[in-house]
N, C-alpha and C. Protein backbone atom coordinates (compact mmCIF):
# COMPACT_ATOMS: atom_id res chain seq x y z
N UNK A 1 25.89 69.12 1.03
CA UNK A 1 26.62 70.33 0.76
C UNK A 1 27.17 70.88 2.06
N UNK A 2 28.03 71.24 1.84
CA UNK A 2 28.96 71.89 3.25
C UNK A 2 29.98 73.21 2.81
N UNK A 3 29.48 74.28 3.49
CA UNK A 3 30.42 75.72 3.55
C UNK A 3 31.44 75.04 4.15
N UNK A 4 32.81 75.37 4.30
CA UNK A 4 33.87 75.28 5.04
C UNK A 4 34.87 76.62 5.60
N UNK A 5 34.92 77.37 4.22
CA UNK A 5 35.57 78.50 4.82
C UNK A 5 35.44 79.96 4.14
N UNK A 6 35.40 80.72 4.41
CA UNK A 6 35.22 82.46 3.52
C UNK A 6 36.64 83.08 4.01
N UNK A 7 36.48 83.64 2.74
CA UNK A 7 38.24 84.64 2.65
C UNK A 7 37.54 85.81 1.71
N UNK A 8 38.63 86.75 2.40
CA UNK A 8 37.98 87.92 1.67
C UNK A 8 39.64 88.27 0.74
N UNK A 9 39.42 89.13 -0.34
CA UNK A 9 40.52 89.62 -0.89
C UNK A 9 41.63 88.66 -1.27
N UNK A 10 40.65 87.80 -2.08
CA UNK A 10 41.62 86.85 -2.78
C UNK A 10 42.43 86.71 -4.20
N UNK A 11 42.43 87.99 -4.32
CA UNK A 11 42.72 88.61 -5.91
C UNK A 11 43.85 89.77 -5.59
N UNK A 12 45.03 89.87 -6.02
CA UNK A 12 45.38 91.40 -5.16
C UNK A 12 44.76 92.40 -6.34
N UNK A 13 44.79 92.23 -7.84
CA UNK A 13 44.38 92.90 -8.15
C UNK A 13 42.69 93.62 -8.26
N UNK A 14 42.16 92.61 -7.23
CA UNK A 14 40.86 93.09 -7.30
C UNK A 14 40.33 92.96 -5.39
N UNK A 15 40.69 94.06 -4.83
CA UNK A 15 40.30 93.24 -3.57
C UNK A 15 39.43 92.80 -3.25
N UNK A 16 37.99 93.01 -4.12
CA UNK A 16 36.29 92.69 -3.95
C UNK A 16 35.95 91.32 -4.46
N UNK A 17 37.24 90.72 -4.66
CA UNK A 17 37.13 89.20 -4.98
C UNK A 17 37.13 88.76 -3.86
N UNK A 18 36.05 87.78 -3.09
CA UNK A 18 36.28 87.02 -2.12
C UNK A 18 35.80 85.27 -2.31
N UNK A 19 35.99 84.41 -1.48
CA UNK A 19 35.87 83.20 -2.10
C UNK A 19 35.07 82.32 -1.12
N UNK A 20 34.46 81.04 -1.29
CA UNK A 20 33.75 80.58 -0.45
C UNK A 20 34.39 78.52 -0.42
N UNK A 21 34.90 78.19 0.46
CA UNK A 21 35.37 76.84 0.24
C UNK A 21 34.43 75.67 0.60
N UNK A 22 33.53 75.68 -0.71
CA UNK A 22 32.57 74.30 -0.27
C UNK A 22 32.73 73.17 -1.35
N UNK A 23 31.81 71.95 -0.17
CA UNK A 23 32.09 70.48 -0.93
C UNK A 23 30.52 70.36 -1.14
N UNK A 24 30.36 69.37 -2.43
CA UNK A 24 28.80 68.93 -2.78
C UNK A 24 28.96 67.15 -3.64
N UNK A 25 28.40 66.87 -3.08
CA UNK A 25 28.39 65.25 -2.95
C UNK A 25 26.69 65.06 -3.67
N UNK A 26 26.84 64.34 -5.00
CA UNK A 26 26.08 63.99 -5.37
C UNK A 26 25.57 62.39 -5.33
N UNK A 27 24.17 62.06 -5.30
CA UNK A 27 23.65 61.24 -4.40
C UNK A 27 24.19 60.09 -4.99
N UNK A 28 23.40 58.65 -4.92
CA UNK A 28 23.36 57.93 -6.17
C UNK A 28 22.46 57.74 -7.27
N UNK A 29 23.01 57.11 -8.19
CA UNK A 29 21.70 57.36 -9.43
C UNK A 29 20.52 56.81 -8.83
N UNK A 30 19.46 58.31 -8.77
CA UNK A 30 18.01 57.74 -8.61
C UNK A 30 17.77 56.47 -9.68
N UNK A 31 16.72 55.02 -9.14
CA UNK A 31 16.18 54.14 -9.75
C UNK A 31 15.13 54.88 -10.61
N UNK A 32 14.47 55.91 -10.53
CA UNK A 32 13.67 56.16 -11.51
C UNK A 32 14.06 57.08 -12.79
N UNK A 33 15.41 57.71 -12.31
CA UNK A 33 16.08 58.35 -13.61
C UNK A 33 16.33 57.56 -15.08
N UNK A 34 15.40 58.73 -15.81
CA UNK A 34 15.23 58.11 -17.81
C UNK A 34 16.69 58.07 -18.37
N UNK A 35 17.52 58.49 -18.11
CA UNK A 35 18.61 59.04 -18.64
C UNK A 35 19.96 58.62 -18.45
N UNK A 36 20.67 58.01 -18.87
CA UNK A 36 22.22 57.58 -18.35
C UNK A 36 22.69 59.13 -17.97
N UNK A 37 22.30 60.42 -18.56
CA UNK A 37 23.34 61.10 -18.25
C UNK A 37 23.46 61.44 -16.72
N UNK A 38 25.31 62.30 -16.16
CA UNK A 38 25.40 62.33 -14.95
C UNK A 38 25.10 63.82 -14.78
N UNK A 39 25.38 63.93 -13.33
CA UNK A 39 24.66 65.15 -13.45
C UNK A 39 25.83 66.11 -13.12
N UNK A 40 25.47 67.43 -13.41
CA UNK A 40 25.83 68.88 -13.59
C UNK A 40 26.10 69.83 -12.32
N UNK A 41 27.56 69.87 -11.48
CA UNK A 41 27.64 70.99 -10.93
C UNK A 41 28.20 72.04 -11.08
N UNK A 42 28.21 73.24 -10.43
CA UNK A 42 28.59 74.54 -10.67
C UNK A 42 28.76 75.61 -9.66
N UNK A 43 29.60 76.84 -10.16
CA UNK A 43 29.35 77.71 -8.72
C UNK A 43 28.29 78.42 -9.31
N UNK A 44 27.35 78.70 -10.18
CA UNK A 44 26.53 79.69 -9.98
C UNK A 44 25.20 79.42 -9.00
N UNK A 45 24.73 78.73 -8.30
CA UNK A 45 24.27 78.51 -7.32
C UNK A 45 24.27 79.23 -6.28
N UNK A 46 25.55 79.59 -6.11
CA UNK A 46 26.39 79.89 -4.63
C UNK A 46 26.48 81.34 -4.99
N UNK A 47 26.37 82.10 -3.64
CA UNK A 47 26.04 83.46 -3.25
C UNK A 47 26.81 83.37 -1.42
N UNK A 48 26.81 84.90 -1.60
CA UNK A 48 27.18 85.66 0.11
C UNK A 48 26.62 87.00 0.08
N UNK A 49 25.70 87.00 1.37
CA UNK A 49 24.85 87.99 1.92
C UNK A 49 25.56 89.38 2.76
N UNK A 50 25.72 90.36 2.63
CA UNK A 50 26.21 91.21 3.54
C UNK A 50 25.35 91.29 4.62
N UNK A 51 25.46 92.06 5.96
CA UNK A 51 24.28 92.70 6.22
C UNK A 51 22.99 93.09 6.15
N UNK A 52 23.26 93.86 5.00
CA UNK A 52 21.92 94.37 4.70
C UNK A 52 21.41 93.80 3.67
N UNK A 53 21.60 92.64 3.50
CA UNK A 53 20.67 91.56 2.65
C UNK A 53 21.03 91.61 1.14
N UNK A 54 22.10 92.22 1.00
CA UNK A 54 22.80 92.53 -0.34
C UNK A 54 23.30 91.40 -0.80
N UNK A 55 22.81 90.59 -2.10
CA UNK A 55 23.10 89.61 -2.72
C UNK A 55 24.53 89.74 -3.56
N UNK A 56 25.70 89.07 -3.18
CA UNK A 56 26.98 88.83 -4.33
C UNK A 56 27.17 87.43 -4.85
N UNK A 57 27.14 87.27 -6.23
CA UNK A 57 27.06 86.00 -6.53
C UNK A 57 28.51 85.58 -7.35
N UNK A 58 28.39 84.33 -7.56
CA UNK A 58 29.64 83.39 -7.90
C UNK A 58 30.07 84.25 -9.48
N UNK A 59 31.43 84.29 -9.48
CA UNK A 59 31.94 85.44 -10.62
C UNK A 59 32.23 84.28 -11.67
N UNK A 60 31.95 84.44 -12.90
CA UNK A 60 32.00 83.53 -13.96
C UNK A 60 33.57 83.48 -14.55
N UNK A 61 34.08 83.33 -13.47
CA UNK A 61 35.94 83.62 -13.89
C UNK A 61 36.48 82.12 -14.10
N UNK A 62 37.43 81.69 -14.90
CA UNK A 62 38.02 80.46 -14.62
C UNK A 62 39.37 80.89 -14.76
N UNK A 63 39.69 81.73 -14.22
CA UNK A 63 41.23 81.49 -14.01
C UNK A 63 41.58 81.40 -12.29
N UNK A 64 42.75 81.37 -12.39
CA UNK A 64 43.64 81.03 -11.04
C UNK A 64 43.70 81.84 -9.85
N UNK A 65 43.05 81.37 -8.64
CA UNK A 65 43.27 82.84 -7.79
C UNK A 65 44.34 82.30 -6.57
N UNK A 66 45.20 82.62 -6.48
CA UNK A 66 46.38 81.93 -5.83
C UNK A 66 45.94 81.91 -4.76
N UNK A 67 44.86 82.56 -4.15
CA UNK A 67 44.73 82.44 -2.74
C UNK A 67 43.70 81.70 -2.27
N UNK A 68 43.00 81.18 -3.56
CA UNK A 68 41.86 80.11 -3.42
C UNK A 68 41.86 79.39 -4.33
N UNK A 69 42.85 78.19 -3.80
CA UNK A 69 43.42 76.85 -4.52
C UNK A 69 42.77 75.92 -3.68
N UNK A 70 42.40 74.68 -4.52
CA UNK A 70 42.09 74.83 -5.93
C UNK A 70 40.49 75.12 -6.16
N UNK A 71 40.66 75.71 -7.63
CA UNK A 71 39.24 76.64 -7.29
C UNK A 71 37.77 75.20 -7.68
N UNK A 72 36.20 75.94 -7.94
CA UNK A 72 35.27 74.96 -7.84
C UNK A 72 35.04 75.14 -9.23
N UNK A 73 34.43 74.28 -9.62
CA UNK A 73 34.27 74.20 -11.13
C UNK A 73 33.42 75.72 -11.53
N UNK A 74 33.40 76.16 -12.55
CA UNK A 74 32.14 76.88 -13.12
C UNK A 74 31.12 76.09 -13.57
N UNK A 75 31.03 75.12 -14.33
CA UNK A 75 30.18 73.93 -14.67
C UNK A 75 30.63 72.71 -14.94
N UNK A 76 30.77 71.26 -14.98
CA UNK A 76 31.10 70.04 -14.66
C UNK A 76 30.38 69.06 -14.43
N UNK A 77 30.24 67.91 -15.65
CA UNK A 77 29.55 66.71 -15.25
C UNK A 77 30.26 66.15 -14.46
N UNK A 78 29.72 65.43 -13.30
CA UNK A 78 30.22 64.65 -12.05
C UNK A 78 29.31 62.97 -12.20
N UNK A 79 30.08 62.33 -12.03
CA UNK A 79 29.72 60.95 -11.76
C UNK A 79 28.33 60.81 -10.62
N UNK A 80 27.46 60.32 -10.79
CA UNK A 80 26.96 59.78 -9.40
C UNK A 80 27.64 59.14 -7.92
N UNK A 81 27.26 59.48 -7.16
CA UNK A 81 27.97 59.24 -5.92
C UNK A 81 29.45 60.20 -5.36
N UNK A 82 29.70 61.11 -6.79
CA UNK A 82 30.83 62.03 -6.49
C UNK A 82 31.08 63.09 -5.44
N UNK A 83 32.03 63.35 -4.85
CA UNK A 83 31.85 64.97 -4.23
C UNK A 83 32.69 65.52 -4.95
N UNK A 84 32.51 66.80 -5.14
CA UNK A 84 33.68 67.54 -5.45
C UNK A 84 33.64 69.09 -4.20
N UNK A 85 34.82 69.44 -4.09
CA UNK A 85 35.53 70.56 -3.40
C UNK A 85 35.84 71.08 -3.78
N UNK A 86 36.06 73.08 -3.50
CA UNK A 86 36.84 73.54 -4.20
C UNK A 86 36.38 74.95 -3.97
N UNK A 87 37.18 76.15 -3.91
CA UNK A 87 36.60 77.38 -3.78
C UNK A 87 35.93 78.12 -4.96
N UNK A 88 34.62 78.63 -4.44
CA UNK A 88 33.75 79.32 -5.07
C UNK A 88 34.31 80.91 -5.04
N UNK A 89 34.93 81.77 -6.52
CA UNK A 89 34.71 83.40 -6.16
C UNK A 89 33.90 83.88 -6.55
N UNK A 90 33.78 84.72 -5.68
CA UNK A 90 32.74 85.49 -5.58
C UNK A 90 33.38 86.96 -5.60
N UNK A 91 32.48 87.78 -6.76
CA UNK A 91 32.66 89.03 -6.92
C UNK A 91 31.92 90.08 -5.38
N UNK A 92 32.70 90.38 -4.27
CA UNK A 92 31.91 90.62 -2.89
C UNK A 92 32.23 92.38 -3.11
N UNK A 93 32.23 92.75 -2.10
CA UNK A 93 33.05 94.29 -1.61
C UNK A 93 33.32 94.03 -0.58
N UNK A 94 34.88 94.61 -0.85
CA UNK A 94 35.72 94.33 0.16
C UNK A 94 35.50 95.55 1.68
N UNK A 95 34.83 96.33 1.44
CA UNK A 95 34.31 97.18 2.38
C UNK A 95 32.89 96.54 3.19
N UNK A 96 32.39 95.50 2.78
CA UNK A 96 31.15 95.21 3.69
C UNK A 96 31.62 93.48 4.70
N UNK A 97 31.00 93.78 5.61
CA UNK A 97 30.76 92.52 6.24
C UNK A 97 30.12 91.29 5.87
N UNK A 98 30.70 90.35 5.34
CA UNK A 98 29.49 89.28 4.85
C UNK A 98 28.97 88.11 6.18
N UNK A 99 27.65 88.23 6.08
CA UNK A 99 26.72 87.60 7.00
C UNK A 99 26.58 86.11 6.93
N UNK A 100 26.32 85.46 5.39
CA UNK A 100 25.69 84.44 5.08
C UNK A 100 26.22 84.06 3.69
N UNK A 101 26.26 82.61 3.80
CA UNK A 101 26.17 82.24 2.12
C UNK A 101 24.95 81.35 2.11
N UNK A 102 24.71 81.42 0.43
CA UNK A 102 23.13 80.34 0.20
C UNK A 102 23.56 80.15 -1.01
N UNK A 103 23.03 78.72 -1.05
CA UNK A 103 22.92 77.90 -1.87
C UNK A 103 21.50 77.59 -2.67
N UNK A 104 21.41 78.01 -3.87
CA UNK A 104 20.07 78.04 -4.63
C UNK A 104 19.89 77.63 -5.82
N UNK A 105 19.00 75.93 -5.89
CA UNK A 105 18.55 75.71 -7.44
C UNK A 105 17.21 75.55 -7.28
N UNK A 106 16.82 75.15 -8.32
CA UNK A 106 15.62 74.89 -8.76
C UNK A 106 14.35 74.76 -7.61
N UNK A 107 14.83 73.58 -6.83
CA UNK A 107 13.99 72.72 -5.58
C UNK A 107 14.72 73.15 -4.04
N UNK A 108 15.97 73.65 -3.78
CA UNK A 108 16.49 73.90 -2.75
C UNK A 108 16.98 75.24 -2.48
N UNK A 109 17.01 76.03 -1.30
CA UNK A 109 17.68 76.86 -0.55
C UNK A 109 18.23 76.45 0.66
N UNK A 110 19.53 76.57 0.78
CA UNK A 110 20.08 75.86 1.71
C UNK A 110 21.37 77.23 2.75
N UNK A 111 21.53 77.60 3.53
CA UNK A 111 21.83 78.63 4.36
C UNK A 111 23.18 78.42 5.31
N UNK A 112 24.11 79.44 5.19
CA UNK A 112 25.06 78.90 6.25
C UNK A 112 25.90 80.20 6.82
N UNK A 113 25.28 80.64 8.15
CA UNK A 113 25.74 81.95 8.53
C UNK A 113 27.30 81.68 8.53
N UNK A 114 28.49 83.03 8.29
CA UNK A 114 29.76 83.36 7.94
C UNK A 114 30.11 83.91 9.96
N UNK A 115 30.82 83.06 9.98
CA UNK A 115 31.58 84.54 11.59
C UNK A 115 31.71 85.23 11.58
């Protein structure tokens, strides 16, 4: 998984839309997996921290935000061995500083301070 870039005010009609541009590369099929099926990514995982430790998480939107093309899935079976790219929005406030984004399922927390 890899952050790449944060934008703030990627909506004009909403300026507290901000977006997060990451890639996630899924492994290959584990040998001990029961299941042909592939597996499942998404932005609800993905979050950005202000300051003061204030959690904003991935906005369940699927439409178009012209300023964060092209966007990341909301949910999506992916092949084994796939990456996919793509910006994550995030419902933020456009009045705070964001510190950090994290990445959170089940088994992982994964961290990537913002400039």
């Amino acid at each position: 998984m890899t952050v790449y870039a944060h934008k703030k005010n990627v909506e004009p009609q909403d300026p507290n839309q901000e977006a997060i541009d990451v890639k996630v590369c899924v492994g290959s099929k584990p040998a001990e997996a029961e299941t042909d099926m592939t597996p499942v990514i998404g932005s609800s995982p993905w979050a950005i921290f202000d300051a003061e430790d204030r959690r904003y998480e991935a906005a369940r939107t699927t439409w178009s935000h012209e300023g964060a093309q092209p966007g990341y899935p909301v949910e999506q079976r992916v092949n084994w061995g796939d990456c996919v790219r793509g910006w994550v929005i995030i419902q933020g406030q456009a009045s705070m500083k964001m510190t950090k984004v994290r990445y959170t399922n089940s088994d992982t927390i994964l961290e990537w301070k913002l400039p």
